[in-house]
Protein backbone atom coordinates (compact mmCIF):
# COMPACT_ATOMS: atom_id res chain seq x y z
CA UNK A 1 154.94 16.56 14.33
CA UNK A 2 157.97 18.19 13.05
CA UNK A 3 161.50 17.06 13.89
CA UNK A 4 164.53 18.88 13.28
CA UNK A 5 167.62 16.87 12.75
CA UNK A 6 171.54 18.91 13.33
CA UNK A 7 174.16 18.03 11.86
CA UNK A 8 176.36 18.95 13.86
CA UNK A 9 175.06 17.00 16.89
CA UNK A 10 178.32 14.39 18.35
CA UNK A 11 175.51 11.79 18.55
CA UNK A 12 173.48 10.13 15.55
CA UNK A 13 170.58 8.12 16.89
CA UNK A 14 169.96 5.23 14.63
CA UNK A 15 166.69 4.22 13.22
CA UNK A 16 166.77 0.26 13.05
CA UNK A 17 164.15 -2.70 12.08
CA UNK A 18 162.89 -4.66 15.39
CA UNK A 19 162.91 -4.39 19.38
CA UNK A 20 165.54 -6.63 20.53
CA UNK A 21 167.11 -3.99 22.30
CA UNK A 22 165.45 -2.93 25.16
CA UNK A 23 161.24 -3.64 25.90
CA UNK A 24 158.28 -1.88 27.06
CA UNK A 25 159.12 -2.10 30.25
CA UNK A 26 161.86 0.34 29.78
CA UNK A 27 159.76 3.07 27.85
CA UNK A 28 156.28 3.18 29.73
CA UNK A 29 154.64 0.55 27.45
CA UNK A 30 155.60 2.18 24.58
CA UNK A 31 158.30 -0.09 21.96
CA UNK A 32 161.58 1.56 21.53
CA UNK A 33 162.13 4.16 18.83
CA UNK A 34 165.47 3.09 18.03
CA UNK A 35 166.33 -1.00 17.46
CA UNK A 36 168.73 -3.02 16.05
CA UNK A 37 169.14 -4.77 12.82
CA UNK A 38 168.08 -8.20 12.03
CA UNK A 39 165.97 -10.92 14.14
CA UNK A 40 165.63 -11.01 17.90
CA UNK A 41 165.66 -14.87 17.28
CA UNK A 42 168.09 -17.21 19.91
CA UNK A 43 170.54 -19.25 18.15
CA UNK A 44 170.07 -23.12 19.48
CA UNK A 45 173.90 -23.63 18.39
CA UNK A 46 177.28 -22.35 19.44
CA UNK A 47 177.75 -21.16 22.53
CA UNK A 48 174.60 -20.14 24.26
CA UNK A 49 175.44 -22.90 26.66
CA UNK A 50 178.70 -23.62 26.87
CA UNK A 51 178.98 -27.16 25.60
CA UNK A 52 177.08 -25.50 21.97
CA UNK A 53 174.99 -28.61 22.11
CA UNK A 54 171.35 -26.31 21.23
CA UNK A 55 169.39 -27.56 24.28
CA UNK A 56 171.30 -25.69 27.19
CA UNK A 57 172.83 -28.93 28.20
CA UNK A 58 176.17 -30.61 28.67
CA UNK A 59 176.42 -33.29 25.53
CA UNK A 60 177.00 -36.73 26.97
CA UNK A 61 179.99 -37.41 28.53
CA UNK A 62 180.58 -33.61 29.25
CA UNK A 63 180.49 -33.63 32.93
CA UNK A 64 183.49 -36.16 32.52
CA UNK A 65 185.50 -33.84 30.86
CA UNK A 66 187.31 -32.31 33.98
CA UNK A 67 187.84 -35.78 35.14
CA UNK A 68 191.56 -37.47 35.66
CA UNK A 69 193.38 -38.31 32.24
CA UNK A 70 194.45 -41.65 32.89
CA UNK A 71 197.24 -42.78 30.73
CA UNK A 72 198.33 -39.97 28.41
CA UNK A 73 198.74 -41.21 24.97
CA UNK A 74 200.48 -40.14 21.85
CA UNK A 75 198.09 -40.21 19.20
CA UNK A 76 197.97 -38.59 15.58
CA UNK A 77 196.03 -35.64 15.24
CA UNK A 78 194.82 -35.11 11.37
CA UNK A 79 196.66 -32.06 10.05
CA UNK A 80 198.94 -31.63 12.84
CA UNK A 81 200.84 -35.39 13.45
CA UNK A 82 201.74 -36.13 17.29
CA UNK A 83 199.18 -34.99 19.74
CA UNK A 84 198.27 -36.12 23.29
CA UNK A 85 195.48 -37.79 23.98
CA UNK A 86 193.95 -39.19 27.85
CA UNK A 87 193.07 -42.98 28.21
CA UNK A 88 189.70 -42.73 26.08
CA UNK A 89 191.82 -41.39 23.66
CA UNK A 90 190.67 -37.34 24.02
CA UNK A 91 192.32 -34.92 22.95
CA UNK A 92 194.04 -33.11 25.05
CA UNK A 93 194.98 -28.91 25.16
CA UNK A 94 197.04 -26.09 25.92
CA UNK A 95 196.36 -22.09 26.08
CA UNK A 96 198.80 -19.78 25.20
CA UNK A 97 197.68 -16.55 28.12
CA UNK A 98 198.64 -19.85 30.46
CA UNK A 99 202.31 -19.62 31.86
CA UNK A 100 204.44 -22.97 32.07
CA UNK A 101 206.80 -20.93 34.48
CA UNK A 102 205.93 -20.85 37.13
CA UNK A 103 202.76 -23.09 35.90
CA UNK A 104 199.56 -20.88 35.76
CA UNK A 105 196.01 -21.47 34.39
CA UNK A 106 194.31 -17.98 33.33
CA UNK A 107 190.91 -19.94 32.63
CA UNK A 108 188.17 -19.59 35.11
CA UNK A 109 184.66 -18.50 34.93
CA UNK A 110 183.15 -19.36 31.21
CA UNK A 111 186.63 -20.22 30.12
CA UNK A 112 186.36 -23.36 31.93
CA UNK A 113 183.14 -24.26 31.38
CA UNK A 114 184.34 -24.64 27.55
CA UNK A 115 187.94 -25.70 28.27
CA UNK A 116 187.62 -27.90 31.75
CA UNK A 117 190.93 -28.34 33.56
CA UNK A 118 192.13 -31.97 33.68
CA UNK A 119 192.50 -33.52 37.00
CA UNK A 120 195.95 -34.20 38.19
CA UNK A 121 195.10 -37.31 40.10
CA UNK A 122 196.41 -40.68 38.42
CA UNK A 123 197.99 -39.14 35.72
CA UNK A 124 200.74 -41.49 33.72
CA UNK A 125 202.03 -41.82 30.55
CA UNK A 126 202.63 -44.12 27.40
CA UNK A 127 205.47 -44.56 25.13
CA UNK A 128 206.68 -41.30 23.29
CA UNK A 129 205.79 -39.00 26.47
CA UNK A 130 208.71 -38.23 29.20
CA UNK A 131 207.29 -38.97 32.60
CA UNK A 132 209.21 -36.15 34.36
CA UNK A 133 206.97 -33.90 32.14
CA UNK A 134 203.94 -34.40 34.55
CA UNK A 135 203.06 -32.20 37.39
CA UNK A 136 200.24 -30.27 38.46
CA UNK A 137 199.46 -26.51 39.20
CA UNK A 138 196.39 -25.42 41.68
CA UNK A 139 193.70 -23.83 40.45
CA UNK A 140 191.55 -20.54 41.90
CA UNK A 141 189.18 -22.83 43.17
CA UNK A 142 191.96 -25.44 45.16
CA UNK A 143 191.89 -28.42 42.85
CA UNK A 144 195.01 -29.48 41.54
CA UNK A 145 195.20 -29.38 37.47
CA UNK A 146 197.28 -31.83 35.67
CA UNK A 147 200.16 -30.27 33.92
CA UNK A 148 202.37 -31.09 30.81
CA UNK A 149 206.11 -28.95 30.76
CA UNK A 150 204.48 -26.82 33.17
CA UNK A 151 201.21 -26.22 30.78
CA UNK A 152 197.85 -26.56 32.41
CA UNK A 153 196.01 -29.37 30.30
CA UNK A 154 192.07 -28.99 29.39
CA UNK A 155 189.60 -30.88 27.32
CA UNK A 156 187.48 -29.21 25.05
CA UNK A 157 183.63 -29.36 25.46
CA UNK A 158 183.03 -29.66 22.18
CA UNK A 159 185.07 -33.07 21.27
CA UNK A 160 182.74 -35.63 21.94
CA UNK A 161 184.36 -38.39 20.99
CA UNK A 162 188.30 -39.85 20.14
CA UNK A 163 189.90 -37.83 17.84
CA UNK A 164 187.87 -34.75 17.47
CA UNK A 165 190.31 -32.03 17.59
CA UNK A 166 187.30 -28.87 17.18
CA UNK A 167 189.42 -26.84 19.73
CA UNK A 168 192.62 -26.56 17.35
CA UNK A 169 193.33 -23.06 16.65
CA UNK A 170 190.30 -21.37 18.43
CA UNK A 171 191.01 -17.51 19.26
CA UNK A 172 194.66 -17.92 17.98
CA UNK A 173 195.19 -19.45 21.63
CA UNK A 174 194.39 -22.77 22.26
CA UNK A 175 196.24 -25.92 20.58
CA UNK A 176 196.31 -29.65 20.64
CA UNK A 177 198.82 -30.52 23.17
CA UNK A 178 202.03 -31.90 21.66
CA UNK A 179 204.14 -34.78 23.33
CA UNK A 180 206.52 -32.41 24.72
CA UNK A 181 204.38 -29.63 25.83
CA UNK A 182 204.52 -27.37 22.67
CA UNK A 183 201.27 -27.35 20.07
CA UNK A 184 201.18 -30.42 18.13
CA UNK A 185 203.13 -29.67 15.07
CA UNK A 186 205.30 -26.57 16.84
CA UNK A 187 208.66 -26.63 14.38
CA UNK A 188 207.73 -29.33 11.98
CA UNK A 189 205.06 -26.68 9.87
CA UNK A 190 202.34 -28.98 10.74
CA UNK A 191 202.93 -30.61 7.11
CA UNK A 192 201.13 -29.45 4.11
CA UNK A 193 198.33 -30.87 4.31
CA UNK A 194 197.67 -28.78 8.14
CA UNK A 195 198.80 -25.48 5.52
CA UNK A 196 197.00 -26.51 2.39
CA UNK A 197 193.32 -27.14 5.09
CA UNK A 198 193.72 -23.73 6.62
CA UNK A 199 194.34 -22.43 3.24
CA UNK A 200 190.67 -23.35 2.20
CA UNK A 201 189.16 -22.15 5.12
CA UNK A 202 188.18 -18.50 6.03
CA UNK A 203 190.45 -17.04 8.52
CA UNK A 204 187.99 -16.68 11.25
CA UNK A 205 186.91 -20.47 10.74
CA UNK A 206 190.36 -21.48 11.11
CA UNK A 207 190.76 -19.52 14.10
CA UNK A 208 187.44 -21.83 15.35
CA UNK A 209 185.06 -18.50 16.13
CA UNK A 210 184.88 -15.12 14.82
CA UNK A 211 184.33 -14.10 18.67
CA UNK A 212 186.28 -15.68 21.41
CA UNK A 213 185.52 -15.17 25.42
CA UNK A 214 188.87 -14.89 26.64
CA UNK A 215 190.03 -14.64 30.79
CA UNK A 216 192.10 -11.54 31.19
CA UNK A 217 193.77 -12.19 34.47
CA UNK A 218 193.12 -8.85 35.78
CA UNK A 219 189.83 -7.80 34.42
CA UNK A 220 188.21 -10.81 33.88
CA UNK A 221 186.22 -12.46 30.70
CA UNK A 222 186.78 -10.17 27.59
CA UNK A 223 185.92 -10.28 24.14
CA UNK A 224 188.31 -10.69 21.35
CA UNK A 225 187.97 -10.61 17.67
CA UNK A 226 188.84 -13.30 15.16
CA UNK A 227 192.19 -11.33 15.23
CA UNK A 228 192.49 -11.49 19.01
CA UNK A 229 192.05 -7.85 19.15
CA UNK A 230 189.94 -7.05 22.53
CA UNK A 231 186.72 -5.58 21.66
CA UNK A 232 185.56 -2.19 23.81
CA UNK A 233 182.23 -0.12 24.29
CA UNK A 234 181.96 3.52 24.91
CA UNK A 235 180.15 5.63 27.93
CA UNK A 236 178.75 7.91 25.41
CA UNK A 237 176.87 5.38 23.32
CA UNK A 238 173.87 4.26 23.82
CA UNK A 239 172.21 0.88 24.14
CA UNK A 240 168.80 1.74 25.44
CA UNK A 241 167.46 3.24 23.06
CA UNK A 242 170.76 2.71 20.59
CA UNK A 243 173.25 5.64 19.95
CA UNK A 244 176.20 6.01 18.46
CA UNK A 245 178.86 8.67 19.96
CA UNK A 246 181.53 7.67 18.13
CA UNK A 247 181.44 9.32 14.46
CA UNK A 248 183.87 10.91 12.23
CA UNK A 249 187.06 11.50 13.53
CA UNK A 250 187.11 8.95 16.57
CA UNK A 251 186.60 5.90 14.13
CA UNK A 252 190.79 7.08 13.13
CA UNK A 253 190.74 5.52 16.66
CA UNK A 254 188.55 3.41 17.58
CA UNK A 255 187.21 1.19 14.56
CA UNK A 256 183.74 0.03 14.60
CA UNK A 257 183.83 -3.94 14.71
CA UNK A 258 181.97 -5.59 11.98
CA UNK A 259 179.14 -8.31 12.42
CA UNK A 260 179.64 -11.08 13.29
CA UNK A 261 177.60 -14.76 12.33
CA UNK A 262 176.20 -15.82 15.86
CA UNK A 263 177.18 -19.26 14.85
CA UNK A 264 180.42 -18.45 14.52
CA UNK A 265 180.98 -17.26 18.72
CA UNK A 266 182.90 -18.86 21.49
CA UNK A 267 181.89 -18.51 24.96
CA UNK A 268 179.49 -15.83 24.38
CA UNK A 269 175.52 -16.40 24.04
CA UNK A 270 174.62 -16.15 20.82
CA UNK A 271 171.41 -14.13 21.42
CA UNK A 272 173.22 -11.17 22.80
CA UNK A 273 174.90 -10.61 19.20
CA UNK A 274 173.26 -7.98 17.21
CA UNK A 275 174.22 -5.49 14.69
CA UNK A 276 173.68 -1.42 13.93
CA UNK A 277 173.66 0.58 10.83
CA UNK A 278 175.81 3.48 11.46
CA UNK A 279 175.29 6.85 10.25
CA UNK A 280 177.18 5.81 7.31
CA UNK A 281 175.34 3.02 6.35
CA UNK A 282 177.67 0.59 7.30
CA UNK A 283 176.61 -2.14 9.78
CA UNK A 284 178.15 -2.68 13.22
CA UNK A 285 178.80 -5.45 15.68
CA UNK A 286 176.58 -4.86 19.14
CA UNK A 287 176.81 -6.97 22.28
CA UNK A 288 173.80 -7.04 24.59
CA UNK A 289 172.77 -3.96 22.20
CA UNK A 290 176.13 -1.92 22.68
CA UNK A 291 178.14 -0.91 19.68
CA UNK A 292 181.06 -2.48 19.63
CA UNK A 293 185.23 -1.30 18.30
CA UNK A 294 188.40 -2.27 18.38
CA UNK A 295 191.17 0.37 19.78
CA UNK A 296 194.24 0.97 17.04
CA UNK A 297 196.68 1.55 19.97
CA UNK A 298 196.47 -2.13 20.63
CA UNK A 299 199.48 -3.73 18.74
CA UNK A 300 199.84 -7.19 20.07
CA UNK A 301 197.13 -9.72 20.34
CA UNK A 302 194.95 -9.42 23.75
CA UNK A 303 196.24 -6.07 24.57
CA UNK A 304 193.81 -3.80 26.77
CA UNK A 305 195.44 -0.64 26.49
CA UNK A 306 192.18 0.98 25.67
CA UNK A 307 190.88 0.09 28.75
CA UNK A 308 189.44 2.93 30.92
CA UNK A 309 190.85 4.98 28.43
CA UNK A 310 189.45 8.96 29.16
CA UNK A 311 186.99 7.10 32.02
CA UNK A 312 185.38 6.56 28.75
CA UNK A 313 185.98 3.26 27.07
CA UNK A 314 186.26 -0.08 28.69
CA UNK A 315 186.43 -3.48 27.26
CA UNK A 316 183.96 -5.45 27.23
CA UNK A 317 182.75 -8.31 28.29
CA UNK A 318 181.16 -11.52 27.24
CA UNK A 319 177.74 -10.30 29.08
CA UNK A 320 178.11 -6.94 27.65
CA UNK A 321 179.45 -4.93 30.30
CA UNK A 322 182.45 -3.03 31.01
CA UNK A 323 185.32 -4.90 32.35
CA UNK A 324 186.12 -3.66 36.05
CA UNK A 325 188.52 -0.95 36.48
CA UNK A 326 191.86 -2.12 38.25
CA UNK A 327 193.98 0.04 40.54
């Protein structure tokens, strides 16, 4: 049968290799005519679960992780010098969307389930830490999380054991605790050797994920990029079957994010990463099957201003969805 194909048509449906997006159930028994690029495979690492530990499962010692620090220790952190660690000698953190005045956690949901909040109960401190530093802020949920200079302290769920530091550096927002509340090495230039290791590593690896789940305050977990540029979807694409409405002009605008290695994703389950070839050729980023961009009127790091923007675009979130609309 005969197709005809305009080129003028505002949307360019996309002819990909298998059916992750979407299933028969969706198109009367019959498989999809438009799919995604590469494998419909689940990743067992990263951050399907939120511990990345392959099976679905907390690693051992996980559930602990939210549990009271003990005696805070300073402790040295490779790369970085003076960090603070809790009595078992874990290293401690502190997110920069968090506010030390007044003292405010903005991780909940996911957020937490890779960052728990430290208890405040029974909290104390060592030599090299100022005990007037201590306090605690309460949480969403009514516990009481300890704080450092007025910054909500967290594990991270991947350190399993003293001395891992993984966390350091992931989305351009979380850092090793330092002794006086800043990120371990704030003002001192971390040292050359911090500079010389970030020097041989890719920029998103520094960063710790080329994805990041991030809690927006107001419209709840987002996706950011490697440069902590919030990632949006648009009304008129398509995910079942996958369109693209966004073509010539509008990528000025809105810029097509680029794939992304599912390994390489925090807070966000690796199997709902995919990829599209555009119209140009060119391959783009797709969560739960959505093409995904980033919005050139953001300017600073975790700006939304593209949010709701023409009842059109929305950012998204780490399921795929479009972040509520506020006010």
């Amino acid at each position: 049968m005969r197709r005809e194909i305009f080129a003028g048509s505002a949307v360019a449906v996309l002819m990909l290799t298998t059916a992750a997006c979407g299933s028969s159930d969706n198109y009367g028994g019959k498989a999809p005519a438009v799919q995604p690029v590469g494998d419909s495979k689940q990743v067992g690492s990263g951050y399907g679960d939120p511990y990345g530990s392959g099976s679905g499962a907390a690693p051992a010692g996980a559930a602990d992780k939210s549990g009271p620090a003990g005696e805070l220790k300073v402790s040295e952190i490779q790369g970085l010098g003076s960090g603070v660690t809790d009595s078992a000698g874990i290293t401690l953190y502190r997110f920069d969307k968090d506010t030390p005045k007044p003292p405010k956690s903005n991780c909940e949901g996911d957020c937490a389930a890779a960052w728990p909040a430290v208890a405040a109960n029974d909290a104390s401190v060592s030599a090299g830490i100022d005990s007037a530093l201590l306090g605690s802020v309460e949480r969403s949920d009514g516990t009481k999380q300890l704080t450092l200079a007025g910054w909500p302290v967290y594990r991270y769920a991947k350190d399993v054991k003293a001395g891992d530091a993984l966390g350091e550096g992931v989305g351009g927002t979380w850092h090793v605790l330092g002794p006086g509340g800043k990120p371990a090495g704030a003002g001192k230039g971390a040292g050359a050797g911090a500079e010389k290791e970030k020097e041989e590593k890719p920029a998103a690896e520094a960063k710790g994920g080329e994805l990041t789940a991030v809690q927006n305050p107001e419209l709840g977990t987002l996706v950011e990029d490697a440069e902590g540029k919030t990632l949006y979807r648009f009304d008129k694409d398509s995910a079942w079957p996958m369109k693209i409405g966004c073509v010539d002009a509008c990528t000025d605008t809105w810029k097509p994010a680029k794939p992304v290695d599912k390994n390489k994703v925090s807070g966000i389950a690796p199997e709902l990463i995919g990829k599209v070839k555009r119209p140009d050729g060119t391959e783009q980023l797709t969560i739960d099957c959505w093409p995904v961009y980033s919005f050139t009127g953001d300017k600073e790091p975790g700006d939304t201003t593209g949010h709701n923007n023409k009842g059109l675009w929305f950012a998204i979130t780490d399921k795929g969805k479009k972040a509520k609309v506020v006010g």
